[in-house]
C-alpha atoms as a PDB file:
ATOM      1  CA  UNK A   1       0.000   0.000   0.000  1.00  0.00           C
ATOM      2  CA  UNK A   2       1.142   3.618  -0.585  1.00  0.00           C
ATOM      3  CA  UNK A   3       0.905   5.815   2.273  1.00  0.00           C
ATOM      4  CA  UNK A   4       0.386   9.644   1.331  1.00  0.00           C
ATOM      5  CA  UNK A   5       0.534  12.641   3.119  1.00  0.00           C
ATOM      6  CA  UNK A   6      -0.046  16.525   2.894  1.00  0.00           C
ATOM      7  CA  UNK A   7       2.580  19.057   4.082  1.00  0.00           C
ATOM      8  CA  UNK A   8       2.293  23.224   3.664  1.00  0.00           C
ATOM      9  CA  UNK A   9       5.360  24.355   1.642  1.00  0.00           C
ATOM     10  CA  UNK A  10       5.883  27.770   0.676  1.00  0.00           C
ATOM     11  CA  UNK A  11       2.301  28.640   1.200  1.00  0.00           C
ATOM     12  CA  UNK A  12       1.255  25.532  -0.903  1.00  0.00           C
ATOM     13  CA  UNK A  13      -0.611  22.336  -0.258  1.00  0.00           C
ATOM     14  CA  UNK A  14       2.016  19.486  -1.155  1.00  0.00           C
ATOM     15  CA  UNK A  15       0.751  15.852  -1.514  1.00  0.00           C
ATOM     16  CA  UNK A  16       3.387  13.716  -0.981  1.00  0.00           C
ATOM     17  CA  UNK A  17       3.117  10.456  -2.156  1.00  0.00           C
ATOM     18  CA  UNK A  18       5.909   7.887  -0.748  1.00  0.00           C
ATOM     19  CA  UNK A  19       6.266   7.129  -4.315  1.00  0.00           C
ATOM     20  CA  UNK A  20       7.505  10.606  -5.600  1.00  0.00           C
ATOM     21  CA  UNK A  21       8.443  12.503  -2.771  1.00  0.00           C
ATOM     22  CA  UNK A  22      11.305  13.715  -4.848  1.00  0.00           C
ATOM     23  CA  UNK A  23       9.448  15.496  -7.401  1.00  0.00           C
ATOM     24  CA  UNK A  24       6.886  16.836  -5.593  1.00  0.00           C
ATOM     25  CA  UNK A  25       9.925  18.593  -3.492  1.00  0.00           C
ATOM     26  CA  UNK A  26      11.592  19.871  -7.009  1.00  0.00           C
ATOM     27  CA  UNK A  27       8.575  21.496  -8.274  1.00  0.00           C
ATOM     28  CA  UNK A  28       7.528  23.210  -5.338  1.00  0.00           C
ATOM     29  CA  UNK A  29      11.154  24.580  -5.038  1.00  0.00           C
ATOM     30  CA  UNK A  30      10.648  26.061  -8.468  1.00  0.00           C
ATOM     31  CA  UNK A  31       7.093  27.393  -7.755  1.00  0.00           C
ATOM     32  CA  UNK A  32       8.218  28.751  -4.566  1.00  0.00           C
ATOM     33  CA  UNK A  33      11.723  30.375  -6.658  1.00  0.00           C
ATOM     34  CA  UNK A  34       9.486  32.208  -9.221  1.00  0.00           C
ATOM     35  CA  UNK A  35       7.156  33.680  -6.516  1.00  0.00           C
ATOM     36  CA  UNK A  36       9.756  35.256  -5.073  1.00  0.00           C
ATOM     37  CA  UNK A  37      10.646  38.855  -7.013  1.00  0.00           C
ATOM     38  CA  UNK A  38      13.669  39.842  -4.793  1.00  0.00           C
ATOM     39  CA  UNK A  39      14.829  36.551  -4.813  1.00  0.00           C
ATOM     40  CA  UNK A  40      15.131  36.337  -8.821  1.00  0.00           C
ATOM     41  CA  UNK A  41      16.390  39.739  -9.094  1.00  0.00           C
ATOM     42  CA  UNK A  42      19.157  38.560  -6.646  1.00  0.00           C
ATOM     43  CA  UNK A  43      19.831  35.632  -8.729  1.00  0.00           C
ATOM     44  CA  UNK A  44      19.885  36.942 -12.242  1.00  0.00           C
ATOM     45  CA  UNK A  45      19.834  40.726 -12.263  1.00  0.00           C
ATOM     46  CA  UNK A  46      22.200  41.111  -9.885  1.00  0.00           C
ATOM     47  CA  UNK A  47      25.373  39.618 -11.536  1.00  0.00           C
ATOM     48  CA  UNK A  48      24.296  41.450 -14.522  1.00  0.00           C
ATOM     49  CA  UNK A  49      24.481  44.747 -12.980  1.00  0.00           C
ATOM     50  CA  UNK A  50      27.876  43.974 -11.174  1.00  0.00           C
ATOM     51  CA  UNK A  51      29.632  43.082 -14.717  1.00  0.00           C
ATOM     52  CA  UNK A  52      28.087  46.367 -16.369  1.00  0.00           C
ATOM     53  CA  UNK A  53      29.416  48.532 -13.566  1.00  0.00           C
ATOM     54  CA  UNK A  54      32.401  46.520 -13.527  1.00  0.00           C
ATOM     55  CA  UNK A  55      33.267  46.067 -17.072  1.00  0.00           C
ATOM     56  CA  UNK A  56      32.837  50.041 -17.432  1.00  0.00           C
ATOM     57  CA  UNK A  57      34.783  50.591 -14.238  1.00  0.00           C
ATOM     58  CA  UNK A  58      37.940  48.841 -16.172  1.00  0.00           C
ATOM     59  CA  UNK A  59      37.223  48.994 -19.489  1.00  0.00           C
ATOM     60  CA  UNK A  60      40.898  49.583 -20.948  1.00  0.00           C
ATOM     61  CA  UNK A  61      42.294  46.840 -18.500  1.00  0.00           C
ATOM     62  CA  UNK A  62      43.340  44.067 -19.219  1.00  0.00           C
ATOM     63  CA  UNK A  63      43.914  40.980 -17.264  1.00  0.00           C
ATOM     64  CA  UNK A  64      47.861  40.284 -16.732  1.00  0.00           C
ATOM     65  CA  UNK A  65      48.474  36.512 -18.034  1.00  0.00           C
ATOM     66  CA  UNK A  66      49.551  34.020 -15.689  1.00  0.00           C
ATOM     67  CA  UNK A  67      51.522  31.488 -18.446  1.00  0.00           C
ATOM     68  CA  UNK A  68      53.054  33.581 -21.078  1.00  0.00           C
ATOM     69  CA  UNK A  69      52.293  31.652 -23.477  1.00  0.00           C
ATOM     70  CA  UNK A  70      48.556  32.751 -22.653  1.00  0.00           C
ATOM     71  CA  UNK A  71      47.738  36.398 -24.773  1.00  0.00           C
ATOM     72  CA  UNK A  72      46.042  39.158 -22.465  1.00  0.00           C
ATOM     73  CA  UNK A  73      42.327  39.620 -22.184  1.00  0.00           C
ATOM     74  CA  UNK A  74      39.611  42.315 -21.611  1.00  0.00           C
ATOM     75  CA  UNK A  75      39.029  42.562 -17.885  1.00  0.00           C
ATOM     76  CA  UNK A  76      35.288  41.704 -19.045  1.00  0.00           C
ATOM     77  CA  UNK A  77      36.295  38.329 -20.506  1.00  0.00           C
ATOM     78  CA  UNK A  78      38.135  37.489 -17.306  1.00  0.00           C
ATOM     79  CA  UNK A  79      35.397  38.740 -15.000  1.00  0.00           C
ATOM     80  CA  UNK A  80      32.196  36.878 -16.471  1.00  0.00           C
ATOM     81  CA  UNK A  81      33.650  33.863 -15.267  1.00  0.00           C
ATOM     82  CA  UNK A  82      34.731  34.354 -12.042  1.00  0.00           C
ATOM     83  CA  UNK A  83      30.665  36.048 -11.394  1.00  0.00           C
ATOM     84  CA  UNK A  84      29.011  33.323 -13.131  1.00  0.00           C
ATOM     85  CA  UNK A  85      30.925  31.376  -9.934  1.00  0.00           C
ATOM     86  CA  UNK A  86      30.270  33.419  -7.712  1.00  0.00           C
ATOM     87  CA  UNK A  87      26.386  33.339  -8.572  1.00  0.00           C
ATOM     88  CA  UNK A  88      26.605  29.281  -8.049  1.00  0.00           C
ATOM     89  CA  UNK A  89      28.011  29.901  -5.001  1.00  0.00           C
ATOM     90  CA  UNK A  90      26.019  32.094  -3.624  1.00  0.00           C
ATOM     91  CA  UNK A  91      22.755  30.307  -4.827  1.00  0.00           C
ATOM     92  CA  UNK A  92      23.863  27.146  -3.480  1.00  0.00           C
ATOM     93  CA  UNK A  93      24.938  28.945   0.229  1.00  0.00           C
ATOM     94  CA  UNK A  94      21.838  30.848   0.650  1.00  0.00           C
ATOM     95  CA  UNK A  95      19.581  29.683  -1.986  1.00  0.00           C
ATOM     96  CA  UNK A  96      19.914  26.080   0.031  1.00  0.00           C
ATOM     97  CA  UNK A  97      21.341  26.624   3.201  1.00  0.00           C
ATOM     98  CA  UNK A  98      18.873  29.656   3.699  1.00  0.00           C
ATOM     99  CA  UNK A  99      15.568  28.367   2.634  1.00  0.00           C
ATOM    100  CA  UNK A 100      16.138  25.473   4.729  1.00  0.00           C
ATOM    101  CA  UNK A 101      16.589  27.347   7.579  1.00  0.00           C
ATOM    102  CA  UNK A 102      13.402  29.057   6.786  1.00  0.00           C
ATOM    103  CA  UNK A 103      11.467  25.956   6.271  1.00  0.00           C
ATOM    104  CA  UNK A 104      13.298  24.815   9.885  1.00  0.00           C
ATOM    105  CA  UNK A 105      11.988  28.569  11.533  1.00  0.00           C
ATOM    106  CA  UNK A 106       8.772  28.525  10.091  1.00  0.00           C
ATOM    107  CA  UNK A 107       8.159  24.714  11.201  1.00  0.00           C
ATOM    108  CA  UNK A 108       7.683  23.448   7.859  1.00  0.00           C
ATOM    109  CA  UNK A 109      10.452  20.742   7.999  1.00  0.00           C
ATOM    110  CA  UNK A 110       8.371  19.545  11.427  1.00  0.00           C
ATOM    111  CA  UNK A 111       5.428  19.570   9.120  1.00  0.00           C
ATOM    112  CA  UNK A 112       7.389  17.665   6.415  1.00  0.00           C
ATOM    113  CA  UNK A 113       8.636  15.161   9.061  1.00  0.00           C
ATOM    114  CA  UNK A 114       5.221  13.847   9.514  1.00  0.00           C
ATOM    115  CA  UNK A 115       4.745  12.819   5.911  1.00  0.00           C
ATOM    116  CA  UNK A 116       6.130   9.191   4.275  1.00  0.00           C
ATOM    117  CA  UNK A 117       9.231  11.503   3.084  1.00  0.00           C
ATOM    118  CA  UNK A 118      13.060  10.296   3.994  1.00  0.00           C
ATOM    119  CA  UNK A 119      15.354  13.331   4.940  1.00  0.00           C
ATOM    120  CA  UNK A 120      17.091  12.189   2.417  1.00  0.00           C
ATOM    121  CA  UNK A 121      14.840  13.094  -0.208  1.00  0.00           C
ATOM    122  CA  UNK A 122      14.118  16.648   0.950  1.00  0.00           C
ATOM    123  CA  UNK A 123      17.941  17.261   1.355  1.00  0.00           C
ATOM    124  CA  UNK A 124      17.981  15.745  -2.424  1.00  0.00           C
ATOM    125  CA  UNK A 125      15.304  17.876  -3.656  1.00  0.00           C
ATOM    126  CA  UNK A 126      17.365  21.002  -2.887  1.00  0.00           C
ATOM    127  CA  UNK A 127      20.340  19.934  -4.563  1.00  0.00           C
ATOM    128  CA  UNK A 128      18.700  19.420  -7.730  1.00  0.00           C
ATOM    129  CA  UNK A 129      16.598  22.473  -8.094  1.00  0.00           C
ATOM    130  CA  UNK A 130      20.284  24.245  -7.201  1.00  0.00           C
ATOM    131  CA  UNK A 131      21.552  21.972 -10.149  1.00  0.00           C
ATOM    132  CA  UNK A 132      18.861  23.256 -12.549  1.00  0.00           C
ATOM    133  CA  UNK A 133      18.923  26.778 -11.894  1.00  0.00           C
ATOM    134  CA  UNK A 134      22.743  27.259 -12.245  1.00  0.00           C
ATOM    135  CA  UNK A 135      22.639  26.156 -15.825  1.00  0.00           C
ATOM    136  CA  UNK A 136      19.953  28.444 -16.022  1.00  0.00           C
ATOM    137  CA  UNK A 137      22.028  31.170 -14.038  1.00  0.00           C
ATOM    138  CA  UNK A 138      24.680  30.112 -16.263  1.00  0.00           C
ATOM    139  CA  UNK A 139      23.239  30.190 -19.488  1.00  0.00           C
ATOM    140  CA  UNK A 140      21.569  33.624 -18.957  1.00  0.00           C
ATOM    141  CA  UNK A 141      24.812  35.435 -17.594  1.00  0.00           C
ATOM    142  CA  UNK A 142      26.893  34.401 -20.680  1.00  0.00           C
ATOM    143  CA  UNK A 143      24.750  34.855 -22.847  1.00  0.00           C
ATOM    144  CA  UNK A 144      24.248  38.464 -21.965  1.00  0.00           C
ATOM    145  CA  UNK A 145      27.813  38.386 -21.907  1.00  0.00           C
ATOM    146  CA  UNK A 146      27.443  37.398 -25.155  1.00  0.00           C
ATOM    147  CA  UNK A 147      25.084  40.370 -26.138  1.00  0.00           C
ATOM    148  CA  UNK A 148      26.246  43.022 -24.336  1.00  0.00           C
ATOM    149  CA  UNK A 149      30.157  42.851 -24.491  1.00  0.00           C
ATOM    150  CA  UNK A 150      30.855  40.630 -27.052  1.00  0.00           C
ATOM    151  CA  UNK A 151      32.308  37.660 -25.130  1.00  0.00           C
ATOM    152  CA  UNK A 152      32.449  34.041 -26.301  1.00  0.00           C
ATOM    153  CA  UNK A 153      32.568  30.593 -25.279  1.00  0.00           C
ATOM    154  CA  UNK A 154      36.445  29.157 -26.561  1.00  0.00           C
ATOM    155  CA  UNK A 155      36.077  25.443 -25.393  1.00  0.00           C
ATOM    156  CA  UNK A 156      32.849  23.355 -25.546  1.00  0.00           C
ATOM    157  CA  UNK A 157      29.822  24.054 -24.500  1.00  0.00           C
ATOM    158  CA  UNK A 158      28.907  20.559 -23.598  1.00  0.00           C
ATOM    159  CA  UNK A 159      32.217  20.536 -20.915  1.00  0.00           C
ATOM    160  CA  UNK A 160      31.093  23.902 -19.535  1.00  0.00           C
ATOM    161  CA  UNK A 161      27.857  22.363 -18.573  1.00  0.00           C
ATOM    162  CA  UNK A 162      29.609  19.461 -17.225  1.00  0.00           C
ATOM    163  CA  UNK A 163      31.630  21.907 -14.914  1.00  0.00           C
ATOM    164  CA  UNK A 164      28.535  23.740 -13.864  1.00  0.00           C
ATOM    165  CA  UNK A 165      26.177  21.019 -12.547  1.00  0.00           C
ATOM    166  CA  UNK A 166      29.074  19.858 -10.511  1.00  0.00           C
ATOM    167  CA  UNK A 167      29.960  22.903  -8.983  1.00  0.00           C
ATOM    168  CA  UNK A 168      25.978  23.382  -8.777  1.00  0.00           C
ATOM    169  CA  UNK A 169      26.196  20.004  -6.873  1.00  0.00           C
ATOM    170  CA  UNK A 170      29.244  20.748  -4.667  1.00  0.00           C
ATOM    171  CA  UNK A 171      27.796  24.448  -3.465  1.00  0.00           C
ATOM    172  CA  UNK A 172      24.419  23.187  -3.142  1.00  0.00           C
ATOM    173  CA  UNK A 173      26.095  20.280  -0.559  1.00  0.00           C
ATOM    174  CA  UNK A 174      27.916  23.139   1.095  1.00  0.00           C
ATOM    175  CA  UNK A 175      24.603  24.948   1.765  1.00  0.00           C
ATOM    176  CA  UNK A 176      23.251  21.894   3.010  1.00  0.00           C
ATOM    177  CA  UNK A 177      26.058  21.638   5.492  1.00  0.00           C
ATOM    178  CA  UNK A 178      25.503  25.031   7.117  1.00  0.00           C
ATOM    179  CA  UNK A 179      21.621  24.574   7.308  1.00  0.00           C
ATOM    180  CA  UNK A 180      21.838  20.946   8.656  1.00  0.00           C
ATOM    181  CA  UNK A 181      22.138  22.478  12.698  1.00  0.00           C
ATOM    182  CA  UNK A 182      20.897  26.025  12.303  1.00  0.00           C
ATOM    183  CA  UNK A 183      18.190  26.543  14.302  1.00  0.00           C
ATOM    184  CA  UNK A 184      17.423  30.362  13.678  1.00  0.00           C
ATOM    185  CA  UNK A 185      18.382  32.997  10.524  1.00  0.00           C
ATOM    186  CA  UNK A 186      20.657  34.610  12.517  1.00  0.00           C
ATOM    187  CA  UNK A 187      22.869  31.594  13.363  1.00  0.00           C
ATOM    188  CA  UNK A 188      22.345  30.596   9.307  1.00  0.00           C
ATOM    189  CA  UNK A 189      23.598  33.876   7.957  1.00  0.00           C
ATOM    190  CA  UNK A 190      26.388  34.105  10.261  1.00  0.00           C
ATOM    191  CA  UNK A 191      27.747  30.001   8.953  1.00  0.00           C
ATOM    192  CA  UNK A 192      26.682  30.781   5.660  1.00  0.00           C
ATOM    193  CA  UNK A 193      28.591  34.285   5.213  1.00  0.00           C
ATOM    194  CA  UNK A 194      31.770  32.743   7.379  1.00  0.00           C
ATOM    195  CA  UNK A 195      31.553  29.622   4.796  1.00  0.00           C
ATOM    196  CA  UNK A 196      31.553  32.182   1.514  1.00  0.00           C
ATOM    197  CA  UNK A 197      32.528  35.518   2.156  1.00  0.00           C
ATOM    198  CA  UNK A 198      36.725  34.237   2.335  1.00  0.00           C
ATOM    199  CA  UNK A 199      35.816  32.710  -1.326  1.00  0.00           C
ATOM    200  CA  UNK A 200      35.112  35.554  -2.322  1.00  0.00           C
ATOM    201  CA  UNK A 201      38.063  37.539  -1.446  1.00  0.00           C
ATOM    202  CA  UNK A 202      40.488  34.815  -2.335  1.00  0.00           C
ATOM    203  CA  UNK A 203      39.008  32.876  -5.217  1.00  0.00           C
ATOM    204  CA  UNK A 204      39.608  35.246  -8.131  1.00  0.00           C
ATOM    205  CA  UNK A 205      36.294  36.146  -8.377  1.00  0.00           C
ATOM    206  CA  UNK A 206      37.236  39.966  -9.285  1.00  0.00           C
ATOM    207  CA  UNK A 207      41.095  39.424  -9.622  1.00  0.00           C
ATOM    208  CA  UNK A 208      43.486  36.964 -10.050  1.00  0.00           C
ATOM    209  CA  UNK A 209      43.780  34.882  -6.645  1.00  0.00           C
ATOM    210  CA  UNK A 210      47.711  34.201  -7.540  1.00  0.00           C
ATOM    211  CA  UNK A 211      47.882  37.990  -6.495  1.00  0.00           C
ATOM    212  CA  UNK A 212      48.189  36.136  -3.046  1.00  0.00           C
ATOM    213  CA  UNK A 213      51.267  34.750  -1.398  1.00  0.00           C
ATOM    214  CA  UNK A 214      52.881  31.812  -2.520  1.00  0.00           C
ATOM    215  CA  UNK A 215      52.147  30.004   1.317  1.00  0.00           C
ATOM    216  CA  UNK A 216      48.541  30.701   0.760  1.00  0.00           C
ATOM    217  CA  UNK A 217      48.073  29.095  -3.029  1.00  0.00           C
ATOM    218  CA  UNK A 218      47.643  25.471  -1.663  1.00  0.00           C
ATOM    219  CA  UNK A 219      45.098  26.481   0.454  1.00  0.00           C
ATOM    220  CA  UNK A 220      43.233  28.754  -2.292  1.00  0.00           C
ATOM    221  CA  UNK A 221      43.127  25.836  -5.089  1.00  0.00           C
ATOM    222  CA  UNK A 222      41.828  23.296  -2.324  1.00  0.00           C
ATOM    223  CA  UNK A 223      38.567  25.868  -2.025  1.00  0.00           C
ATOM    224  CA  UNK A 224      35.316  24.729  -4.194  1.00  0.00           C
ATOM    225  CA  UNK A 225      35.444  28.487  -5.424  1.00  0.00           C
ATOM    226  CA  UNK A 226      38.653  28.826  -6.848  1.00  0.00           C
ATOM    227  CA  UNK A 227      38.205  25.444  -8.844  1.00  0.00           C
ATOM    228  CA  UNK A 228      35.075  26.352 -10.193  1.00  0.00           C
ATOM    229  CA  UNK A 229      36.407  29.623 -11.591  1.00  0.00           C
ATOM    230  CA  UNK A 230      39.698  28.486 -12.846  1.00  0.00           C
ATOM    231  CA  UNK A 231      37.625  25.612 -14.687  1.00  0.00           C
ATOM    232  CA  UNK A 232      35.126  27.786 -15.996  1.00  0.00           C
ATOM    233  CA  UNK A 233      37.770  29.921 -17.126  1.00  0.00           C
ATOM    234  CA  UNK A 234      40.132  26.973 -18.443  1.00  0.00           C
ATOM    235  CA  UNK A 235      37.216  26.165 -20.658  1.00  0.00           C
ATOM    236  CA  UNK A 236      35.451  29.805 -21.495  1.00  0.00           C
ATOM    237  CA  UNK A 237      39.055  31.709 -22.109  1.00  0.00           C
ATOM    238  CA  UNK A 238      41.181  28.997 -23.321  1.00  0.00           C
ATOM    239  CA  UNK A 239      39.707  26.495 -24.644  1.00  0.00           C
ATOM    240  CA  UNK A 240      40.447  23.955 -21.837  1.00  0.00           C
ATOM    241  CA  UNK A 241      38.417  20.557 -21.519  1.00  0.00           C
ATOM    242  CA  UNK A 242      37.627  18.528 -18.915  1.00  0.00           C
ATOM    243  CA  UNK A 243      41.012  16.060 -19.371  1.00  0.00           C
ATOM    244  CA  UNK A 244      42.741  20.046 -18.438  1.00  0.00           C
ATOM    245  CA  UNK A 245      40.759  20.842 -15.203  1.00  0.00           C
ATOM    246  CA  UNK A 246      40.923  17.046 -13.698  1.00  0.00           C
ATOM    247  CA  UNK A 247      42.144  18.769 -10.519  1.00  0.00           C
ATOM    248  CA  UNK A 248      39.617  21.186 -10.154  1.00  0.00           C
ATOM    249  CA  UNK A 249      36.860  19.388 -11.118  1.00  0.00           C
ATOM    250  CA  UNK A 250      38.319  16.683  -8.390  1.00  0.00           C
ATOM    251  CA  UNK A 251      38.193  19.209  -5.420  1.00  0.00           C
ATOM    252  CA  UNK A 252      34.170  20.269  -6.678  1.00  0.00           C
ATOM    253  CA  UNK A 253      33.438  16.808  -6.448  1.00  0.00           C
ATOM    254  CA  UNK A 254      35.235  15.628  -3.033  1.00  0.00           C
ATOM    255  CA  UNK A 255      33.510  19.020  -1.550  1.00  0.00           C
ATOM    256  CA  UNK A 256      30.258  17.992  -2.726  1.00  0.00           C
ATOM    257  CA  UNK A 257      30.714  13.964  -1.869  1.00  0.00           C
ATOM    258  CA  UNK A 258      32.054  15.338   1.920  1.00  0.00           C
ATOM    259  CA  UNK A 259      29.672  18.394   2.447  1.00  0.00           C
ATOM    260  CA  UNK A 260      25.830  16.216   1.461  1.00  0.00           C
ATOM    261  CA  UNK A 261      27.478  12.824   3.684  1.00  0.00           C
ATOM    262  CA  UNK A 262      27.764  15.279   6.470  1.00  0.00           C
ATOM    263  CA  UNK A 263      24.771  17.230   6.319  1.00  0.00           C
ATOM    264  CA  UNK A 264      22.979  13.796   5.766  1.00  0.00           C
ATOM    265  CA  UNK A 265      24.428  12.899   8.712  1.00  0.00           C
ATOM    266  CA  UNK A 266      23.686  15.422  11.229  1.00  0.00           C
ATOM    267  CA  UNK A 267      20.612  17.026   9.417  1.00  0.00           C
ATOM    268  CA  UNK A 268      17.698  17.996  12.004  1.00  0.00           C
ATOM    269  CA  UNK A 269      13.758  18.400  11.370  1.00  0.00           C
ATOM    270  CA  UNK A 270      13.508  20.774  14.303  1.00  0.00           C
END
């Protein structure tokens, strides 16, 4: 026999059937997504702003090379990738880790709790909706990158995607992580701004994170930030494929594999 239950997310009536937990989750995290005015603006007109003021802010620089065997680029070219991963980072920190905490503060997840639903499934739920929205995300950010300041796409397309949905995967396990405990917004934003804000600094976001000592560059390439971006560069700028970026593209994936085990692990309805 399959057990059902109804839960309240978001304002909506869920039926969750033990059968399809999953998707019911998913497409209530979309419904709930496109409700939410401030929250798309955040996701998708924000970035854009930031490059326009940022590409006209610097619009004779351009980017010093690393390898000089590598020619010189328009700060704009350099920047676009570095805030497409900043925008999967910061979807998958508060996009995740702060709507859970919501759901938590609100007493939705005790709601949830009560229905034929593993934790699992609800933890799994998030992950993919952050999944499908960064190639969204992605998708709209260069291609108004595309439009608006001529940029281009030197590797393949298919590879780029492949480096999105796992850094989608590995900051949506990271927002996980800081949501599993929190127990009120305040405690969230504080673990969720301690676990980005360095990133962002250091991960060559805006500049190049080698502008940092030589002691600190192990411990910059071993953050999920600084892989995506050097990836998504490798393949945007470059030309790079996947066989290029094995190392990066390793440190998304043991971030993701360590961060969703652990929140798993010591996730909490209440």
């Amino acid at each position: 026999m399959r057990a059902s239950g109804v839960a309240v997310v978001g304002g909506v009536a869920v039926k969750l059937r033990s059968d399809r937990p999953l998707v019911n989750l998913l497409a209530d995290r979309f419904r709930e997504f496109w409700r939410e005015p401030g929250v798309v603006f955040w996701t998708f007109g924000f970035p854009i702003m930031l490059a326009v003021v940022l590409s006209l802010a610097f619009r004779e620089k351009a980017t010093e090379a690393v390898d000089a065997s590598q020619p010189t680029t328009r700060y704009v070219d350099f920047l676009m990738p570095g805030l497409v991963g900043m925008t999967l980072l910061n979807g998958g920190a508060w996009g995740v880790g702060f709507g859970l905490i919501l759901m938590r503060t609100r007493k939705l997840l005790k709601r949830l709790a009560a229905t034929p639903m593993r934790r699992a499934d609800l933890l799994l739920a998030f992950v993919l909706f952050r999944v499908l929205l960064s190639m969204i995300e992605t998708g709209v950010l260069l291609g108004l990158g595309a439009l608006l300041f001529a940029t281009r796409i030197a590797g393949s397309v298919v590879e780029l995607a492949a480096v999105v949905m796992l850094s989608g995967l590995s900051f949506a396990g990271l927002g996980l992580l800081c949501a599993s405990r929190a127990q009120n917004p305040q405690t969230g934003n504080g673990w969720v701004n301690l676990a980005t804000l360095p990133m962002f600094l250091v991960s060559g976001v805006f500049f190049e994170s080698r502008n940092f000592p030589a002691w600190l560059q192990p411990w910059i390439d071993a953050l999920p930030l600084t892989a995506c971006n050097d990836a998504l560069r490798a393949i945007v700028q470059h030309g790079g494929t996947v066989a290029d970026i094995a190392p990066q593209c390793g440190v998304l994936a043991l971030w993701g594999a360590v961060t969703f085990a652990a929140a798993l692990r010591i996730f909490r309805w209440t």
